[in-house]
PDB file of N, CA and C in Angstrom:
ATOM      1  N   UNK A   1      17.067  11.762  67.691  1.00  0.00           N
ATOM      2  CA  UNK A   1      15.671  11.704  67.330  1.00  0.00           C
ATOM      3  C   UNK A   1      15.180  10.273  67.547  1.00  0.00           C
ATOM      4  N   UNK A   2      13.966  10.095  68.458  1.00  0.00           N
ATOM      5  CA  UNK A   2      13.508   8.939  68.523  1.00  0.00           C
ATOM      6  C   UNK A   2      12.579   8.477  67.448  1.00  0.00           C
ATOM      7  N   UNK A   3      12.161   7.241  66.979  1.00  0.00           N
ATOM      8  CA  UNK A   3      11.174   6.744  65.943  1.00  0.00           C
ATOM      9  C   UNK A   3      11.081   5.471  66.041  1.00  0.00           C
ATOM     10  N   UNK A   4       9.605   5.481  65.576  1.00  0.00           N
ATOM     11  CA  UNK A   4       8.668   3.719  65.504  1.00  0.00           C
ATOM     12  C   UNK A   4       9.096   3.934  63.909  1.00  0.00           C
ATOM     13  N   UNK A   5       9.850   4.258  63.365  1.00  0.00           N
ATOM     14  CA  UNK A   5       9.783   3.243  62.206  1.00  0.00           C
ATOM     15  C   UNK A   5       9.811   1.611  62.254  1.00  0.00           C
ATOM     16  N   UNK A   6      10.819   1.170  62.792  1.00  0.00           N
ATOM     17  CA  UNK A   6      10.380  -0.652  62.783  1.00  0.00           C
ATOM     18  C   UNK A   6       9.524  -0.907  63.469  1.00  0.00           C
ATOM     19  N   UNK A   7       8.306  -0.348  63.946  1.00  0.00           N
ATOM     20  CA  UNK A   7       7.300  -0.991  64.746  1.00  0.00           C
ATOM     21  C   UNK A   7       6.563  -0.848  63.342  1.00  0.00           C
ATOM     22  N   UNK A   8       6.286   0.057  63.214  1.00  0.00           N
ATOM     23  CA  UNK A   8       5.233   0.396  61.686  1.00  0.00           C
ATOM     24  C   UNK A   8       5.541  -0.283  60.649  1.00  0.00           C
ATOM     25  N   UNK A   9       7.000  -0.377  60.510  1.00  0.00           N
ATOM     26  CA  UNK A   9       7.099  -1.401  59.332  1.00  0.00           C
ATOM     27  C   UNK A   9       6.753  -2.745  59.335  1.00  0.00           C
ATOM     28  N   UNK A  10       7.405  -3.065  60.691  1.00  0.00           N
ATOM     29  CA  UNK A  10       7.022  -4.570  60.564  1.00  0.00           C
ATOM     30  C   UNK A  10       5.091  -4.591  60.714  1.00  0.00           C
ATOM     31  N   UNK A  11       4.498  -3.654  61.285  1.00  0.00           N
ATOM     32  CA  UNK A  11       2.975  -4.061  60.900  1.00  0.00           C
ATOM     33  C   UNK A  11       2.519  -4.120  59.331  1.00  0.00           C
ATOM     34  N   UNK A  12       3.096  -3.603  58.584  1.00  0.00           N
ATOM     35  CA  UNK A  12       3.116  -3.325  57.113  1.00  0.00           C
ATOM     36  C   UNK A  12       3.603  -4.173  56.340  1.00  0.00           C
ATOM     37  N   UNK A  13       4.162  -5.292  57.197  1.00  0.00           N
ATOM     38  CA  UNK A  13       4.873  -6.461  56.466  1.00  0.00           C
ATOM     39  C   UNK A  13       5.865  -5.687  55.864  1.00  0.00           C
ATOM     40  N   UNK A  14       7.076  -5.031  55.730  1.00  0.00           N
ATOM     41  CA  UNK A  14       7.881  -4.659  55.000  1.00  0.00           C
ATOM     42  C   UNK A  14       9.070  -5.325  55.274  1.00  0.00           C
ATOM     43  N   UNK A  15       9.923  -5.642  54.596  1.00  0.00           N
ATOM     44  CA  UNK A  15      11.657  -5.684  55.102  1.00  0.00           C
ATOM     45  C   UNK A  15      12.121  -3.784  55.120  1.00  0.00           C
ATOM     46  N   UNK A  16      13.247  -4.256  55.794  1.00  0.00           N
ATOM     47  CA  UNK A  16      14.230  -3.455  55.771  1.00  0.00           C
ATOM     48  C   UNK A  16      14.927  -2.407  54.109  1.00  0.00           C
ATOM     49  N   UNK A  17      14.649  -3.658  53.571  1.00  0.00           N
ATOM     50  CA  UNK A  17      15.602  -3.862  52.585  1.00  0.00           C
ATOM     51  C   UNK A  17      14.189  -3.344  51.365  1.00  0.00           C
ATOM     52  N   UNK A  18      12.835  -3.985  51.768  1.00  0.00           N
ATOM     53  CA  UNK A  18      11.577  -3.189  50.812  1.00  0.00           C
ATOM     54  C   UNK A  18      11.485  -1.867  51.062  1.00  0.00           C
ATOM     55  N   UNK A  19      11.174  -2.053  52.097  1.00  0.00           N
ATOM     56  CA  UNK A  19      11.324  -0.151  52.428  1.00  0.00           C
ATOM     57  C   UNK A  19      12.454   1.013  51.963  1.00  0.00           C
ATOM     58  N   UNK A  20      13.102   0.856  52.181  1.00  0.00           N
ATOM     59  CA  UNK A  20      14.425   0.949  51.936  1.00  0.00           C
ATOM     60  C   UNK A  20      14.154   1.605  49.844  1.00  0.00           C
ATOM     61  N   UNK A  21      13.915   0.228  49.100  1.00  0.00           N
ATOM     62  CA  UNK A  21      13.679   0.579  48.128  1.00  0.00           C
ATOM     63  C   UNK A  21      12.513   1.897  47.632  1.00  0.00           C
ATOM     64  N   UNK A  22      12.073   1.828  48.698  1.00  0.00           N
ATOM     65  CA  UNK A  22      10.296   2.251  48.078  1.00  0.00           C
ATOM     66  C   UNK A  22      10.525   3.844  48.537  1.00  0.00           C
ATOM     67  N   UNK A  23      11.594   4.202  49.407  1.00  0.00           N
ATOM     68  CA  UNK A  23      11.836   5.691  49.587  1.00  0.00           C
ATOM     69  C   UNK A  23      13.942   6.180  49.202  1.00  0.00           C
ATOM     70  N   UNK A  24      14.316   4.929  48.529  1.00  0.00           N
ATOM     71  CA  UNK A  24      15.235   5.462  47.529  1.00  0.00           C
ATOM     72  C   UNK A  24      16.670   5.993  48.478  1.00  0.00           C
ATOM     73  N   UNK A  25      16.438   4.851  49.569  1.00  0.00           N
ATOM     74  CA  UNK A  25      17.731   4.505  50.276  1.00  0.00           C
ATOM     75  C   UNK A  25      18.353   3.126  50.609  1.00  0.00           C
ATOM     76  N   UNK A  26      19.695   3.023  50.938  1.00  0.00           N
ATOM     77  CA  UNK A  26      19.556   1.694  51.557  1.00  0.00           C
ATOM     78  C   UNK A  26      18.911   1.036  52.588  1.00  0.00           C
ATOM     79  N   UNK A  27      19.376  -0.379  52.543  1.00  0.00           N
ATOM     80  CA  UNK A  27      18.777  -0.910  53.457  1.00  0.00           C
ATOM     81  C   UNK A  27      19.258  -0.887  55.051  1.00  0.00           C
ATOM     82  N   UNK A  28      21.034  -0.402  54.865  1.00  0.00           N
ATOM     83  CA  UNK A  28      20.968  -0.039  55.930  1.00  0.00           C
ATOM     84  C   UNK A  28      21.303   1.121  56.866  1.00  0.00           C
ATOM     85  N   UNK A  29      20.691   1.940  55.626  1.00  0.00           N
ATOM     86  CA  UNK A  29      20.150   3.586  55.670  1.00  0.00           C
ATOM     87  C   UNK A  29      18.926   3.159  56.966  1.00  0.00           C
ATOM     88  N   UNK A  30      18.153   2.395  56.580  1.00  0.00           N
ATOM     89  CA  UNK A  30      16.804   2.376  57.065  1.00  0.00           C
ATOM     90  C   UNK A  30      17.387   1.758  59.077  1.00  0.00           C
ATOM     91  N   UNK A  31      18.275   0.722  58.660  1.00  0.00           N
ATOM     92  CA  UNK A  31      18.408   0.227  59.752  1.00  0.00           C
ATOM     93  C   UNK A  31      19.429   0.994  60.991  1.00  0.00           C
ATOM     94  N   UNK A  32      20.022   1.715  60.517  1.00  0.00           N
ATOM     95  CA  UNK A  32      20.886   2.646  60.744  1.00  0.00           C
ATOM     96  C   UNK A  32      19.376   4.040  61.771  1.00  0.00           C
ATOM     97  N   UNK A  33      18.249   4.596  60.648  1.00  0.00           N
ATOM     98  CA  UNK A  33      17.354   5.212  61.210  1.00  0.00           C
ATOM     99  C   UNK A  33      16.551   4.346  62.378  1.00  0.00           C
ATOM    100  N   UNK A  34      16.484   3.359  62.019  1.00  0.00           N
ATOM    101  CA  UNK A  34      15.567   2.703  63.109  1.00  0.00           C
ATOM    102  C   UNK A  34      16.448   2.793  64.688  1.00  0.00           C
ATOM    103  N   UNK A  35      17.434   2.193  64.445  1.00  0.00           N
ATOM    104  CA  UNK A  35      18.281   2.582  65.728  1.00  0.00           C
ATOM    105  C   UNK A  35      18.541   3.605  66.363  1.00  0.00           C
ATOM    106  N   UNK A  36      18.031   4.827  65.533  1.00  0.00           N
ATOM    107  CA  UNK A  36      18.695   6.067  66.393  1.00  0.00           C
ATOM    108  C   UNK A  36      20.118   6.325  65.974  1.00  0.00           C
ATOM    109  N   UNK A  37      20.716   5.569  65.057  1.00  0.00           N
ATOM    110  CA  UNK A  37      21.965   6.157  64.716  1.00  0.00           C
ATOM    111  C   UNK A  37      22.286   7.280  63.341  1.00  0.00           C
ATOM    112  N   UNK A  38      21.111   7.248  62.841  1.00  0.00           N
ATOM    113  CA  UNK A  38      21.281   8.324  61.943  1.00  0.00           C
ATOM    114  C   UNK A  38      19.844   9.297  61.670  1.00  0.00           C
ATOM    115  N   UNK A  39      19.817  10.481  61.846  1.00  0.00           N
ATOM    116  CA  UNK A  39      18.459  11.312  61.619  1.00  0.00           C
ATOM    117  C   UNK A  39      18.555  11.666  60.000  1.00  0.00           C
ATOM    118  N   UNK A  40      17.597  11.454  59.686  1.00  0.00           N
ATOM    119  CA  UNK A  40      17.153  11.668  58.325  1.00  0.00           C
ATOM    120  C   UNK A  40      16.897  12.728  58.134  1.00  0.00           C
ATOM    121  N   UNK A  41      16.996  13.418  56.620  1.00  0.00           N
ATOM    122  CA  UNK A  41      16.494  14.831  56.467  1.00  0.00           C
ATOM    123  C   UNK A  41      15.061  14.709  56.226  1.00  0.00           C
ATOM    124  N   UNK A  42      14.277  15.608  56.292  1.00  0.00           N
ATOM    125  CA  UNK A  42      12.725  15.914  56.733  1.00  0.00           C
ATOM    126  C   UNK A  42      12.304  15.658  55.462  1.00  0.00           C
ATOM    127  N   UNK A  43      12.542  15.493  54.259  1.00  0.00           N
ATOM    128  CA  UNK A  43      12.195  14.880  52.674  1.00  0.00           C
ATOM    129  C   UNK A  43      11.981  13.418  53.289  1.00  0.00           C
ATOM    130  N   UNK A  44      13.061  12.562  53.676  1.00  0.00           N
ATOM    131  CA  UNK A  44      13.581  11.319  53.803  1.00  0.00           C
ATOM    132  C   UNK A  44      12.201  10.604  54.840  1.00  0.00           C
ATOM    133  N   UNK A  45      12.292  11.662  56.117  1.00  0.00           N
ATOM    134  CA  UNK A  45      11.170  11.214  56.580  1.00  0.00           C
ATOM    135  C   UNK A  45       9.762  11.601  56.759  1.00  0.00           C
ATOM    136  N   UNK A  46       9.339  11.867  55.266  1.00  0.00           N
ATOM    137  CA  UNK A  46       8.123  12.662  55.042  1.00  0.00           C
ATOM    138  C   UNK A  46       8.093  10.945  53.988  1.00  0.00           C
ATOM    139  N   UNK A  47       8.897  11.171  53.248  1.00  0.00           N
ATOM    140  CA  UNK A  47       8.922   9.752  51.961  1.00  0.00           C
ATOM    141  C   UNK A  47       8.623   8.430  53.365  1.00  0.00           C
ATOM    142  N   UNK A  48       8.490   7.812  54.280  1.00  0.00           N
ATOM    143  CA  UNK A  48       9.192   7.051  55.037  1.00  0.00           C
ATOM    144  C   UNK A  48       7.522   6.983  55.553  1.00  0.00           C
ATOM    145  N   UNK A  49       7.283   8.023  56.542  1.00  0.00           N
ATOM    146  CA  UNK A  49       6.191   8.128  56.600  1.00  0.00           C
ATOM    147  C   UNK A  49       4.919   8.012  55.638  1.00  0.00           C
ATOM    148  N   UNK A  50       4.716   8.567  54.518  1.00  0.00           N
ATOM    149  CA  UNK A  50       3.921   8.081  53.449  1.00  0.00           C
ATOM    150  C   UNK A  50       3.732   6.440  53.471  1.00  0.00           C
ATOM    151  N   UNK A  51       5.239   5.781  52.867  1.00  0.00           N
ATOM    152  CA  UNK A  51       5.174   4.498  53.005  1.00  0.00           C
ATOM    153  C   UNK A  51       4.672   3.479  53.951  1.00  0.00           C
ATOM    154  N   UNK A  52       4.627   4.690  55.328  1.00  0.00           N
ATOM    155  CA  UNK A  52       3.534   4.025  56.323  1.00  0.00           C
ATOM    156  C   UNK A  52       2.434   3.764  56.530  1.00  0.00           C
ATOM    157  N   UNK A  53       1.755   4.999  55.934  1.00  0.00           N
ATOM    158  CA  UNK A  53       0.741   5.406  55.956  1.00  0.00           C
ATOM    159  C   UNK A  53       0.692   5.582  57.551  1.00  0.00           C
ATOM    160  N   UNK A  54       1.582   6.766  58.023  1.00  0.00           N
ATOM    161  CA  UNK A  54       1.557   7.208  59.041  1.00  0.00           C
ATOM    162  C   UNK A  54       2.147   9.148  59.135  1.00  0.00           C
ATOM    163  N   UNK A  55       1.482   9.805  60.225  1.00  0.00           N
ATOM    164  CA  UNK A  55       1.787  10.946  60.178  1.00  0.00           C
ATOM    165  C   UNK A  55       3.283  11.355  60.577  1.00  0.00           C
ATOM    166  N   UNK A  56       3.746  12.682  60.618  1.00  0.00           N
ATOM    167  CA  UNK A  56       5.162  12.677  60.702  1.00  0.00           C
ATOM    168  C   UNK A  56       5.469  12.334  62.134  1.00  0.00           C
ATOM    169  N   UNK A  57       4.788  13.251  63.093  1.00  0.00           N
ATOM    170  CA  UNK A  57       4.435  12.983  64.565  1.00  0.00           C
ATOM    171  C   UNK A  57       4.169  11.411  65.005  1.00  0.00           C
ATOM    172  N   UNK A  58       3.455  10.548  64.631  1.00  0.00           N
ATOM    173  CA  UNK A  58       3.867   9.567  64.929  1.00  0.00           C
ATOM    174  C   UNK A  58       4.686   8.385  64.837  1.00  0.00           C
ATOM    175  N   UNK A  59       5.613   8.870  63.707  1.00  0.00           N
ATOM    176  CA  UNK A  59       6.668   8.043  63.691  1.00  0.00           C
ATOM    177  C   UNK A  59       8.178   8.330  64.403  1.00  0.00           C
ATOM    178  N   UNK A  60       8.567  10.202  63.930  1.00  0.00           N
ATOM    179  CA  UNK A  60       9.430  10.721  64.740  1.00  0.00           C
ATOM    180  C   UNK A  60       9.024  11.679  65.647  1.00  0.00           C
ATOM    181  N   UNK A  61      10.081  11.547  66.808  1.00  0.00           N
ATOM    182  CA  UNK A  61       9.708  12.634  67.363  1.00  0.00           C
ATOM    183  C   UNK A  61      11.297  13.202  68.419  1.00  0.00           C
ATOM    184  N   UNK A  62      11.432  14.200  69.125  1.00  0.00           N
ATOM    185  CA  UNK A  62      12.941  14.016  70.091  1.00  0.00           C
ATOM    186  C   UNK A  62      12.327  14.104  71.632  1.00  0.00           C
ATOM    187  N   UNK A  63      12.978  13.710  72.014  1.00  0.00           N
ATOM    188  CA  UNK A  63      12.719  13.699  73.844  1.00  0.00           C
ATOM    189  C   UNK A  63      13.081  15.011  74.008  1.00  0.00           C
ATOM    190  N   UNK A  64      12.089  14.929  75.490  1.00  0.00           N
ATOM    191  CA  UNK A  64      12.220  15.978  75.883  1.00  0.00           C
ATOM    192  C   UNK A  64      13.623  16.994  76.606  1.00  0.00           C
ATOM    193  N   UNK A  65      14.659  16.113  77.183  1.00  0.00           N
ATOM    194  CA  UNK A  65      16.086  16.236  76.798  1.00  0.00           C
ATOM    195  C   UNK A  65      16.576  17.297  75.945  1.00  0.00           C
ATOM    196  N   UNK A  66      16.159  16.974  75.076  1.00  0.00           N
ATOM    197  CA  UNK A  66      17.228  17.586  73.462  1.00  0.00           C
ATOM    198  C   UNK A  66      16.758  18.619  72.603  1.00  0.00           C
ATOM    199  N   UNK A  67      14.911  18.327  73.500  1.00  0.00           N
ATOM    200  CA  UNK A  67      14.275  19.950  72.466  1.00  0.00           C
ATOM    201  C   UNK A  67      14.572  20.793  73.722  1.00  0.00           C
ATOM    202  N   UNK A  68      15.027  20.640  75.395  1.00  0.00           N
ATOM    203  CA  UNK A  68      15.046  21.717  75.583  1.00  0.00           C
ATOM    204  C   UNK A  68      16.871  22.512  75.207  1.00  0.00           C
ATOM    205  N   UNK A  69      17.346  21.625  74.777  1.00  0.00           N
ATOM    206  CA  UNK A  69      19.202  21.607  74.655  1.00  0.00           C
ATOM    207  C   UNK A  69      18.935  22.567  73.294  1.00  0.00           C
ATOM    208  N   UNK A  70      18.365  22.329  72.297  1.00  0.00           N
ATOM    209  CA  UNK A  70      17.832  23.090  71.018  1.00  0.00           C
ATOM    210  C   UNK A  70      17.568  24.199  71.361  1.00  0.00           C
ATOM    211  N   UNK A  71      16.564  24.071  72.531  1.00  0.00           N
ATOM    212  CA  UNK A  71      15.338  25.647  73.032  1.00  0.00           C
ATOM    213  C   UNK A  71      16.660  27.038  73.447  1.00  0.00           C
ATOM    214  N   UNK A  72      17.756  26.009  74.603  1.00  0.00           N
ATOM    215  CA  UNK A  72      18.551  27.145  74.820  1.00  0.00           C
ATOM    216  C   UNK A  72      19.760  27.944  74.726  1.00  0.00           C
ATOM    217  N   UNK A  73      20.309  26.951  73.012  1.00  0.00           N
ATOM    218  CA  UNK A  73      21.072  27.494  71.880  1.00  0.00           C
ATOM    219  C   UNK A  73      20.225  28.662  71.373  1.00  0.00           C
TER     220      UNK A  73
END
């Protein structure tokens, strides 16, 4: 799953480590999501998004790759 979370955050002035607090994970829970190394459950990034003040769609989303790998399971 791709995501602007650290683009959005850093416009928001946040750390890693604020954010992190404010949706009730670590900090490098958060940094871990920003990279692409871990997908969050849809609570996690509904909480994440709020803190953006951004919609779900524009923070995550998957390439086109992997929704069609999904489509033909």
């Amino acid at each position: 799953m791709l995501n602007r979370v650290k683009l959005f955050r850093i416009e928001k002035n946040l750390s890693q480590k604020k954010l992190a607090e404010l949706v009730g994970v670590t900090r490098q829970t958060i940094g871990l999501i920003e990279k692409g190394q871990y997908n969050p459950t849809l609570h996690l990034c509904l909480q994440i998004c709020y803190q953006l003040d951004k919609t779900l769609d524009q923070v995550f989303w998957i390439d086109q790759s992997e929704a069609r790998k999904v489509e033909k399971n």
